[in-house]
Protein backbone atom coordinates (compact mmCIF):
# COMPACT_ATOMS: atom_id res chain seq x y z
CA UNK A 1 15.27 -0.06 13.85
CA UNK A 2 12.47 -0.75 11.23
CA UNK A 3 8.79 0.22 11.06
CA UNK A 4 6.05 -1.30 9.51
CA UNK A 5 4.20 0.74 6.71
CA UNK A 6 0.60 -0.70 7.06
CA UNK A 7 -2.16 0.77 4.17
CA UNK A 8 -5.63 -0.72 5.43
CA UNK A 9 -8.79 -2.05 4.29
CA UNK A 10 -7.68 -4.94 2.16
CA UNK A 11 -9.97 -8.35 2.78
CA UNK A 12 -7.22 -10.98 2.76
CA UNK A 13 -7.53 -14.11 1.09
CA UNK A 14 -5.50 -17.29 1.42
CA UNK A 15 -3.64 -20.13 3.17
CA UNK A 16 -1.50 -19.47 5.81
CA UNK A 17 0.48 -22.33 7.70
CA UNK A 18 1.88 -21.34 11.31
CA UNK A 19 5.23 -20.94 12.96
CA UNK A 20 6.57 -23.95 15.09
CA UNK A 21 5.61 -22.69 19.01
CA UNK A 22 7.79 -20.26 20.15
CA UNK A 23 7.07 -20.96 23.80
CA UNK A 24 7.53 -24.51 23.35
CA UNK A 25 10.88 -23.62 21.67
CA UNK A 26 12.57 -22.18 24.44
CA UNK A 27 11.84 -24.77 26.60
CA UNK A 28 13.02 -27.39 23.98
CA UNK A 29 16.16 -25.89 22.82
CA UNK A 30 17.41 -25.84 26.30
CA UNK A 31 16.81 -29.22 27.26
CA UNK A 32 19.63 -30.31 24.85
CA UNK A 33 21.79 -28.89 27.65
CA UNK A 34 20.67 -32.28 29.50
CA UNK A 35 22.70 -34.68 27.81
CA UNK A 36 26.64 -34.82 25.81
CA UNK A 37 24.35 -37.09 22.65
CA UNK A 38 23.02 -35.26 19.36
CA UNK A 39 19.52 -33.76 19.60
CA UNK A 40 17.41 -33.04 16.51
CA UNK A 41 14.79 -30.27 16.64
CA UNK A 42 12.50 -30.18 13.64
CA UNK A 43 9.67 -27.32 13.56
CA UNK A 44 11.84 -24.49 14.78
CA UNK A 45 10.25 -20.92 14.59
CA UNK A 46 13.11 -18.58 13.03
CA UNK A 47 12.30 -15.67 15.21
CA UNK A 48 14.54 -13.19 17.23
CA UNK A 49 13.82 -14.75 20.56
CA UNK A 50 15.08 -18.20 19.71
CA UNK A 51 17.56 -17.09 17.21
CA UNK A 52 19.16 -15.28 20.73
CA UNK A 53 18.84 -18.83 22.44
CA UNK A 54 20.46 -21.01 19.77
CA UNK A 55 23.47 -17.83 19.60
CA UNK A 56 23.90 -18.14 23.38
CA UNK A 57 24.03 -22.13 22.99
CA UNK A 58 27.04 -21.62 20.64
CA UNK A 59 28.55 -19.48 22.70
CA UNK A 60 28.87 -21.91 25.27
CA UNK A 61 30.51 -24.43 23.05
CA UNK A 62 27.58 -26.55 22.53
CA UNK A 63 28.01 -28.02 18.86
CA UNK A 64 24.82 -26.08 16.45
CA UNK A 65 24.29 -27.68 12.92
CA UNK A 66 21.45 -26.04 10.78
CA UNK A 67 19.81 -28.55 8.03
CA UNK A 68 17.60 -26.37 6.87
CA UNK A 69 15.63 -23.50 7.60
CA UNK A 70 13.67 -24.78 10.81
CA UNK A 71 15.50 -28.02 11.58
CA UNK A 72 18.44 -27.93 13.40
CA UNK A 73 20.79 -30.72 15.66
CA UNK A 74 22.57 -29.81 19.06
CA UNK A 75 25.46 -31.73 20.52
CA UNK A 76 26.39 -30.41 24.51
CA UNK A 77 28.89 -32.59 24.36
CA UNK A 78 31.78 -30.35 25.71
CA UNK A 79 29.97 -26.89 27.34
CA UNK A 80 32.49 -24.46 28.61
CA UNK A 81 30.28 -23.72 31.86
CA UNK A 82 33.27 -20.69 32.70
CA UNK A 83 31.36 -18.65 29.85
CA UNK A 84 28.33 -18.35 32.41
CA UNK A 85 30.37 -16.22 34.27
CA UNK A 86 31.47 -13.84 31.81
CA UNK A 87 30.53 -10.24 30.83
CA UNK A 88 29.21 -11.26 27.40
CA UNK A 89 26.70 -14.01 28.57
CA UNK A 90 25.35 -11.45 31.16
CA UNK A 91 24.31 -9.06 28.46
CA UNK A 92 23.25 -11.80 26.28
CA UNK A 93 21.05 -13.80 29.03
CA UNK A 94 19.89 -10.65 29.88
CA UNK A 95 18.36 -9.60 26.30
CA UNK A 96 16.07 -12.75 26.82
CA UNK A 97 13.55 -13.83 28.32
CA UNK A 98 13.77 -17.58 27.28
CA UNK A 99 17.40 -17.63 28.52
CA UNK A 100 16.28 -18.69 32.30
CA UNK A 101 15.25 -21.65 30.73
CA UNK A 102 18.86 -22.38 30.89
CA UNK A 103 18.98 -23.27 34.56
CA UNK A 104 17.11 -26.16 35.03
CA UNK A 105 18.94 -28.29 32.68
CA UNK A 106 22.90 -26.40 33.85
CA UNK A 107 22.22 -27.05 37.59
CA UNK A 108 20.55 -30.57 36.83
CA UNK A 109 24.02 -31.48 34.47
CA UNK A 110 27.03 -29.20 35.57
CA UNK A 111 25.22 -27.97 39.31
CA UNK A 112 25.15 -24.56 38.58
CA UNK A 113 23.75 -21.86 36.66
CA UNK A 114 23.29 -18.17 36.24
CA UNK A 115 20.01 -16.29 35.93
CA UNK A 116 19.04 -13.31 34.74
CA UNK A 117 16.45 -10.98 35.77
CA UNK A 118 13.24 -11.40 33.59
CA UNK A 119 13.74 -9.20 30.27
CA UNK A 120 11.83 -9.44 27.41
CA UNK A 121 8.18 -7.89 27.14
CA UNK A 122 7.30 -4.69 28.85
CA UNK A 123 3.78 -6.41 30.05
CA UNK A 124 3.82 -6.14 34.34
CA UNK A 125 6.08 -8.01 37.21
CA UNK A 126 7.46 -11.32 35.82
CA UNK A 127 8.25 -12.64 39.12
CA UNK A 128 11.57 -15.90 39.60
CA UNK A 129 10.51 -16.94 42.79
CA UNK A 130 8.52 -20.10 41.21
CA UNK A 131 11.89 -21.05 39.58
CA UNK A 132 14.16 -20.74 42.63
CA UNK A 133 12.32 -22.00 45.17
CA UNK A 134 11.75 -25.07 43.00
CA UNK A 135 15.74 -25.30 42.90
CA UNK A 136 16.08 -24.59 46.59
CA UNK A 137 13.64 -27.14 46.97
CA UNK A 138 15.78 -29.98 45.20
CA UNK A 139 18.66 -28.45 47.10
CA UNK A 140 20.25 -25.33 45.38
CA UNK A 141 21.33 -22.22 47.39
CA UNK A 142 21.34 -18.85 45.29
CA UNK A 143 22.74 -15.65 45.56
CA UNK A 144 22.31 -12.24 43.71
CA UNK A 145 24.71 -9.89 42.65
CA UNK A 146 23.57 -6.68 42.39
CA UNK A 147 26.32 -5.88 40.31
CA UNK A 148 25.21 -7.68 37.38
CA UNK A 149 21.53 -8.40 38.47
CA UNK A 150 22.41 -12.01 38.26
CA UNK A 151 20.88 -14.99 40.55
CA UNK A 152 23.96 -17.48 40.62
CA UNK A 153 22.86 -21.17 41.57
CA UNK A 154 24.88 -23.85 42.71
CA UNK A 155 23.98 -27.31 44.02
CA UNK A 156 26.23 -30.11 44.99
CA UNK A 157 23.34 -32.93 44.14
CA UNK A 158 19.84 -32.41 43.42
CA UNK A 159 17.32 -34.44 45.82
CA UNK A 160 13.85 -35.42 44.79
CA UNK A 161 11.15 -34.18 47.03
CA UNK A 162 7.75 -32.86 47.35
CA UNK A 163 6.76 -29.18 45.73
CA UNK A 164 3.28 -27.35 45.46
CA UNK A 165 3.96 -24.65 43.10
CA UNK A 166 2.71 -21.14 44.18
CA UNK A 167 1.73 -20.27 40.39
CA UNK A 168 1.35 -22.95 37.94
CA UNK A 169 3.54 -21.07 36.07
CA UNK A 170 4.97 -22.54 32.95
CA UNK A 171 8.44 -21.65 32.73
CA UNK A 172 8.69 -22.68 36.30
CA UNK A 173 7.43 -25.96 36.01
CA UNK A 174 9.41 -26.44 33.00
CA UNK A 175 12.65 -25.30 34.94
CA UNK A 176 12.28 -27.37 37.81
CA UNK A 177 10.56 -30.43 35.36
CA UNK A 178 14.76 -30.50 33.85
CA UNK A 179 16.12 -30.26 36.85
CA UNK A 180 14.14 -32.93 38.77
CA UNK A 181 14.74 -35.67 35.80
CA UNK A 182 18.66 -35.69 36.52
CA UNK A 183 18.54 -35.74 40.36
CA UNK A 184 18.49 -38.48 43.30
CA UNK A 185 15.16 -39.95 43.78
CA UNK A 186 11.17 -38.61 43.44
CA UNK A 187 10.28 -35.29 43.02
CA UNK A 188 6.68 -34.53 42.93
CA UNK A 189 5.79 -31.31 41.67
CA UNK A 190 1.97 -30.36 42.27
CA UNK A 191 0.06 -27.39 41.04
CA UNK A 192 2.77 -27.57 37.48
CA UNK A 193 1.36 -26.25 34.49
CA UNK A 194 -0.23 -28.50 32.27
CA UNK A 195 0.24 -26.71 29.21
CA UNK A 196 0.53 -28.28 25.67
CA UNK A 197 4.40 -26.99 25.42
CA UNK A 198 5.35 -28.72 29.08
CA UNK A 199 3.49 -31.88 27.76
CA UNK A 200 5.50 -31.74 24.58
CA UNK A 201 9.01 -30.99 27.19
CA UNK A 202 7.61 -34.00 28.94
CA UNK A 203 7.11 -36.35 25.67
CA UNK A 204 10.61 -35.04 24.95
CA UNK A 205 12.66 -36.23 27.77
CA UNK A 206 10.61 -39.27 28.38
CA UNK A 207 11.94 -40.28 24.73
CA UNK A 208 15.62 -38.97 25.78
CA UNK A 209 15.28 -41.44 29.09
CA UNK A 210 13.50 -39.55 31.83
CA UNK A 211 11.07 -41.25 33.80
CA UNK A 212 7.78 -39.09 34.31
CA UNK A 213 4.15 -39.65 34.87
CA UNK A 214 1.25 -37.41 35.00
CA UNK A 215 1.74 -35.59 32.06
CA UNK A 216 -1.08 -33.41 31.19
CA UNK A 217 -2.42 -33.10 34.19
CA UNK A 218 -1.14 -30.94 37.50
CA UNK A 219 0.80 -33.35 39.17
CA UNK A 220 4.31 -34.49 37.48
CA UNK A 221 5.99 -37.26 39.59
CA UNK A 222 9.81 -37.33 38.45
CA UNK A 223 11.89 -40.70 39.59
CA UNK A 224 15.71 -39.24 38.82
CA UNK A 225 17.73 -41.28 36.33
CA UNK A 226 21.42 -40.85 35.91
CA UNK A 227 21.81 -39.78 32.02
CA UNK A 228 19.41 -39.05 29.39
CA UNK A 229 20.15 -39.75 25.69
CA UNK A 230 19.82 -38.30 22.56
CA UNK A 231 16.62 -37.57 20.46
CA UNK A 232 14.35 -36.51 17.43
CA UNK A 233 11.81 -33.76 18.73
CA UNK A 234 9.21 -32.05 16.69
CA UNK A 235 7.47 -28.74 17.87
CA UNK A 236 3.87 -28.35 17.62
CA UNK A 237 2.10 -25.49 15.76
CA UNK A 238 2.02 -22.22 17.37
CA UNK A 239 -1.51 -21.58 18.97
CA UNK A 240 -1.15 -18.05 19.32
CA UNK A 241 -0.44 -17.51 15.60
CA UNK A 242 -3.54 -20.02 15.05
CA UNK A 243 -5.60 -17.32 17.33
CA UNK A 244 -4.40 -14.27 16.10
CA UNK A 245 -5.17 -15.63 12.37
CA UNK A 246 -8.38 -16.54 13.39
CA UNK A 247 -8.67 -12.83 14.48
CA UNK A 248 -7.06 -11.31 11.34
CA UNK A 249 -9.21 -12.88 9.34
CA UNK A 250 -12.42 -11.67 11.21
CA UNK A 251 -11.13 -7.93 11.55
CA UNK A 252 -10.74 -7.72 7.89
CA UNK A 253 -13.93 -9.70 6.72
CA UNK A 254 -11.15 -11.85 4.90
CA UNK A 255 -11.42 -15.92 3.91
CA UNK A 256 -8.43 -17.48 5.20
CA UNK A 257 -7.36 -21.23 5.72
CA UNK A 258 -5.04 -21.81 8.64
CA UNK A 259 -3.20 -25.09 7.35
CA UNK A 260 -1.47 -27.79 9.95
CA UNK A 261 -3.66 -25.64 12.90
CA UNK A 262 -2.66 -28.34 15.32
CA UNK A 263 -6.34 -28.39 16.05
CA UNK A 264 -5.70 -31.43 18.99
CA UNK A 265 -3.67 -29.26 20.61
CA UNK A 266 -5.53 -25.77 20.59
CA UNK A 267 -7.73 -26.49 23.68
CA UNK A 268 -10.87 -23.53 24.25
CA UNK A 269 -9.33 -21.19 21.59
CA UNK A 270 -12.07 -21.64 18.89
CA UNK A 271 -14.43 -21.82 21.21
CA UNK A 272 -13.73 -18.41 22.64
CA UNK A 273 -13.36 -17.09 19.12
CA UNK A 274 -17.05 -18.27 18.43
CA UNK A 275 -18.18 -16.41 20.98
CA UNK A 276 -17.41 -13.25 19.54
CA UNK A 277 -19.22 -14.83 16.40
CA UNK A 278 -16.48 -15.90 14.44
CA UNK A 279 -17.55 -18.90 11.87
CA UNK A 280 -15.22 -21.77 11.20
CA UNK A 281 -15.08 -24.74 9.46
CA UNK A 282 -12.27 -27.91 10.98
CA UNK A 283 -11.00 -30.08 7.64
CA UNK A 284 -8.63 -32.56 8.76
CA UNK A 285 -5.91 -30.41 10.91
CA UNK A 286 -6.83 -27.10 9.32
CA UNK A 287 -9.06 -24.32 10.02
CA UNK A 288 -10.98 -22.62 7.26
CA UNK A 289 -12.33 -18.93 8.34
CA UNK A 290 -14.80 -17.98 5.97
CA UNK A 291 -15.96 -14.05 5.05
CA UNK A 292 -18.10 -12.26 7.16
CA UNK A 293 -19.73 -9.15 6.66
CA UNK A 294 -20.92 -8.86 10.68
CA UNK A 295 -19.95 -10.97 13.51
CA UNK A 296 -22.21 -11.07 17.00
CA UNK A 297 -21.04 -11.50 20.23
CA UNK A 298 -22.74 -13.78 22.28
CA UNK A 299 -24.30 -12.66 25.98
CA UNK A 300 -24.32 -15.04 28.73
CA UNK A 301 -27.53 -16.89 29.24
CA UNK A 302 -29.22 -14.76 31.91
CA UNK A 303 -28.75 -11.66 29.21
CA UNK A 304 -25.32 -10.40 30.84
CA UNK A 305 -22.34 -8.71 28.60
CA UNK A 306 -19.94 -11.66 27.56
CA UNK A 307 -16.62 -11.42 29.91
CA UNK A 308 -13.08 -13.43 28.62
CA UNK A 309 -10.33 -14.00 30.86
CA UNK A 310 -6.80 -15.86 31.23
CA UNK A 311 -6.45 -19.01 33.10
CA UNK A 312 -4.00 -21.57 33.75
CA UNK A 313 -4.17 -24.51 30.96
CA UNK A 314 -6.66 -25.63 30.02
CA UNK A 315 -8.44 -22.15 30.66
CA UNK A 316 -7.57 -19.50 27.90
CA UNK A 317 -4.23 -18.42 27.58
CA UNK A 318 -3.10 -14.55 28.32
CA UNK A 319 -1.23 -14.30 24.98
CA UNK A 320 -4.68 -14.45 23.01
CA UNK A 321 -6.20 -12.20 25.32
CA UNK A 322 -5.03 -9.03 23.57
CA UNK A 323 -6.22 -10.63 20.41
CA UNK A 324 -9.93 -11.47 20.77
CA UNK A 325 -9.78 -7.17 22.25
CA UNK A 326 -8.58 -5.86 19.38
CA UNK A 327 -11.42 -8.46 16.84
CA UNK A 328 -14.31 -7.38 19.29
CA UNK A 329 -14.15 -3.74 17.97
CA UNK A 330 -15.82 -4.56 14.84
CA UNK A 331 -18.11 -6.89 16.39
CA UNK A 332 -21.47 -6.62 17.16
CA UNK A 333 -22.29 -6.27 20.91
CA UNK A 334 -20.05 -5.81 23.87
CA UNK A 335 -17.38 -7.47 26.04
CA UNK A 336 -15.53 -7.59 29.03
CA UNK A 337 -11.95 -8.33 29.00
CA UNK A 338 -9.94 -9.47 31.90
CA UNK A 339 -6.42 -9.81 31.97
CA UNK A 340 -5.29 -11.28 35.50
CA UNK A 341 -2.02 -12.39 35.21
CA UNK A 342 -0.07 -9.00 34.00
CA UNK A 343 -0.88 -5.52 34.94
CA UNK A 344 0.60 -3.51 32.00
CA UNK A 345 -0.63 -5.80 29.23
CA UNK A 346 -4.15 -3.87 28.42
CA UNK A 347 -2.18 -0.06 28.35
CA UNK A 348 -1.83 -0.59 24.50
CA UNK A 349 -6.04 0.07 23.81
CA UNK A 350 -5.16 3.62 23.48
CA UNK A 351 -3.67 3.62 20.54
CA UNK A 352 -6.76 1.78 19.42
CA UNK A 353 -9.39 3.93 20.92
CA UNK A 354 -7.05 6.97 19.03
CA UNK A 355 -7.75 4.65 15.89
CA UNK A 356 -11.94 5.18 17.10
CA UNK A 357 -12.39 1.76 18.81
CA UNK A 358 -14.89 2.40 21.45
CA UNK A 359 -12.85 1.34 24.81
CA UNK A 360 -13.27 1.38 28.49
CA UNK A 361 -10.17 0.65 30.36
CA UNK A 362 -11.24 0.22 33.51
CA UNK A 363 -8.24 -0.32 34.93
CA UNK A 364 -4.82 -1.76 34.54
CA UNK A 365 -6.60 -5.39 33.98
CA UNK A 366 -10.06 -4.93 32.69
CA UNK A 367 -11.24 -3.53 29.28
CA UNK A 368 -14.58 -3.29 28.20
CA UNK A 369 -14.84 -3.16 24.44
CA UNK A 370 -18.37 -1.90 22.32
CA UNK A 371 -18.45 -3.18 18.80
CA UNK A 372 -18.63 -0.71 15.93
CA UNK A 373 -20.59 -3.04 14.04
CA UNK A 374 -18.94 -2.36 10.98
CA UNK A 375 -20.25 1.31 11.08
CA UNK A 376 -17.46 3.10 11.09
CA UNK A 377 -13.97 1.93 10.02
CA UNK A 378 -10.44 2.79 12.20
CA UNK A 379 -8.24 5.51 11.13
CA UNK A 380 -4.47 4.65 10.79
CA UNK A 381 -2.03 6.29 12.96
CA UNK A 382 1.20 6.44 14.00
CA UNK A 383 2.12 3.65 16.87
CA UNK A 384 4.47 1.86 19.03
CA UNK A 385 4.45 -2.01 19.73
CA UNK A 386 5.14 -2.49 23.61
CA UNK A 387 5.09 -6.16 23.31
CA UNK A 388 4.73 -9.09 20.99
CA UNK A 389 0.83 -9.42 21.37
CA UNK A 390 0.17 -6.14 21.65
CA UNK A 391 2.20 -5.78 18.57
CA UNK A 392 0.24 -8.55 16.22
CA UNK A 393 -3.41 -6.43 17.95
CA UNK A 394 -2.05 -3.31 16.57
CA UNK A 395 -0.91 -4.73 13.40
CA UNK A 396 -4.36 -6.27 12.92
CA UNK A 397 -6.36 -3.10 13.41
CA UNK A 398 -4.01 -1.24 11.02
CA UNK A 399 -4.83 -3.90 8.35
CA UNK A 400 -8.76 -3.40 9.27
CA UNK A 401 -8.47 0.29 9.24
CA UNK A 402 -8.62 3.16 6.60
CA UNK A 403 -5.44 4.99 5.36
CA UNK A 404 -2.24 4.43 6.79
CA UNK A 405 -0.74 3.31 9.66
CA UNK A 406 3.14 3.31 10.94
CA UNK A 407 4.06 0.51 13.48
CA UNK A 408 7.04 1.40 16.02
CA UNK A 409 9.48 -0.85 17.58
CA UNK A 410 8.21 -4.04 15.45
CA UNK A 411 11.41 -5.79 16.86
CA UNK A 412 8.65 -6.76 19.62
CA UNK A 413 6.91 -8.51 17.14
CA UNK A 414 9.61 -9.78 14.90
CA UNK A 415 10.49 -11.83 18.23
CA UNK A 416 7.72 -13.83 18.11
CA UNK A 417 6.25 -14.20 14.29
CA UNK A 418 8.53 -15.55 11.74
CA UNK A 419 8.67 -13.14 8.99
CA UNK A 420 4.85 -11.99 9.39
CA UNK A 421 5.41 -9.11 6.83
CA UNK A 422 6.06 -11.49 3.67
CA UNK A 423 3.38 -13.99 4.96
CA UNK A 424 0.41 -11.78 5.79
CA UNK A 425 1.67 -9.98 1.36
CA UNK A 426 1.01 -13.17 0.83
CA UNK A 427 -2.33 -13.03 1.82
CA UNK A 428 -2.85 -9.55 -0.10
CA UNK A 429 -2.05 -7.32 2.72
CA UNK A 430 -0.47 -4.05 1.98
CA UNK A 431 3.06 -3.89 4.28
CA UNK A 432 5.90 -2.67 4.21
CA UNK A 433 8.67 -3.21 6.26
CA UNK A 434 10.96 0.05 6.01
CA UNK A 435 14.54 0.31 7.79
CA UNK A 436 14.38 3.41 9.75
């Protein structure tokens, strides 16, 4: 297990490009389960999370070539479906999240599949009722065993029909989106996620021979067709790196340019960083964050305190949410911030308010954060990362903050930022990655 080794205070100055989207990436890399032709990926993030996908694709036979270091091709040409059954995919599958992206395309192709309960980030209930009842829906029956905490799925043909989705979750939609493309007839699927990476999943199969409309918006109506093809597919920046640059650069009064920002694609997230203040300039497709000494946080028009919160696409995502806490701190003025979709994701602030951020938690979703103003810097600390965006907060007030801090458990963010270490030296940050 490493640690990071963070000495604070530096103003960091540079280009930085992002990662391909590593929630886009799961969704893509499984897809190639949905046809025996070659896929090409291009864009590929080479982080822990899909690193454990691509593994768990070899281990089921499908054919992995690596051209270089983010392009890879993917031939399921002759998937041994037996390994789902065996004591080395459970603990695999059950490492990662990502790997219940698996099911959609396995029931649409081979009718049936294996599920895992939810691992991954420590951040409140991740619930797989969205995902099965989609699969019921189209005519799977599941069972658990509570042996192995598995969900196994079988199906003898998938029939279109007519969903509402109780979440417009995106995982779900993107489960039952492969599913639906391979079986008999229309599926509509209303209240699906509309988020860039199931528009990209939906570009993606539409060019491999799937016949969907509605993409972008909250309806997807899926006419089965009986084989997709082979494609070319390449992943779009990641938006959450693009936000928690944005952040970085703020928190440590640094001038950074954010090349290939996918700027088309990024939705309300500058916006919502301007409100804290944040300046930024758009040249072409990147994003150039210029030094400031203060930054104010804007107040709602009738004078009340400025309040954030996750929504659905194209409201502001949850994964930035822990980002724009951690930049208010230096801010001037106050916010609210409200996390609605996980209940554990805001218990990281107090490590920050033991770094001298000035933090109410109010309660398991609502923080309300008073800028320091530049006054007084944070202290470094000793600290543990309990998820991936909690991780990249904490690592950005250690880089804002005087003396040293030690970052725990940075497998949480190694799983979704390529190599941050070496990219954010780059930009004249002191870290040091230390095997411990």
């Amino acid at each position: 297990m490493s640690i990071f080794e963070v000495r604070g205070g530096n103003k960091l100055k540079g280009t930085i490009t992002p990662q391909g989207a590593k929630n886009e990436a799961l969704q893509i890399i499984s897809a190639v389960l949905l046809t025996a032709d070659e896929v090409q990926i291009n864009n590929i993030p080479d982080i822990i999370d899909v690193n454990l996908l691509i593994e768990l694709l070899r281990e089921m036979n499908v054919k992995v070539q690596k051209k270089d270091a983010h392009t890879y091709t993917f031939k399921a040409d002759d998937v041994n479906v037996e390994y789902l059954q065996s004591e080395d995919y459970f603990k695999k599958s059950g490492r990662l999240r990502g790997s219940v992206m698996l099911a959609g395309p396995l029931l649409a192709r081979f009718k049936k599949a294996y599920l895992p309960k939810p691992g991954g980030d420590k951040i409140g209930r991740r619930r797989l009722d969205t995902h099965i009842i989609g699969f019921e829906r189209l005519g799977a029956s599941f069972s658990y065993n509570s042996d192995t905490g598995f969900f196994a799925l079988k199906a003898d043909e998938l029939k279109g029909c007519n969903m509402l989705l109780d979440e417009p979750s995106v995982t779900g939609t993107a489960n039952i989106l492969m599913a639906a493309v391979l079986a008999n007839g229309t599926t509509t699927i209303y209240n699906a996620a509309c988020e860039p990476y199931i528009q990209q999943l939906s570009k993606m199969l539409i060019r491999m021979g799937a016949n969907i409309q509605g993409v972008a918006s909250n309806m997807l109506i899926v006419n089965g067709v009986e084989k997709l093809k082979g494609t070319t597919h390449t992943m779009l920046p990641d938006m959450i790196e693009v936000g928690s640059f944005i952040g970085l650069a703020a928190m440590t009064q640094g001038e950074v340019t954010i090349k290939n920002a996918g700027i088309k694609e990024l939705g309300i997230i500058p916006e919502k960083f301007k409100l804290l203040g944040i300046k930024m300039d758009f040249n072409g497709d990147d994003i150039h964050i210029p030094s400031q000494d203060k930054y104010e946080i804007q107040r709602f028009l009738d004078g009340g305190v400025l309040t954030i919160y996750d929504n659905p696409w194209p409201g502001f995502t949850p994964d930035l949410l822990s980002i724009i806490l951690v930049t208010a701190i230096q801010a001037h003025g106050s916010i609210l911030v409200h996390q609605k979709m996980f209940e554990s994701r805001l218990f990281f602030t107090d490590k920050l308010i033991e770094m001298g951020a000035q933090i109410i938690l109010c309660d398991p979703h609502r923080a309300v954060v008073i800028g320091l103003e530049r006054e007084k810097q944070l202290r470094g600390i000793t600290m543990s990362s309990p998820d991936i965006r909690a991780g990249v907060a904490l690592l950005i007030a250690a880089l804002s903050a005087q003396g040293k801090s030690i970052i725990q458990n940075i497998d949480q963010i190694d799983r979704g930022y390529q190599n941050i270490d070496v990219r954010l030296r780059a930009l004249g940050a002191d870290i040091v990655r230390i095997a411990h």
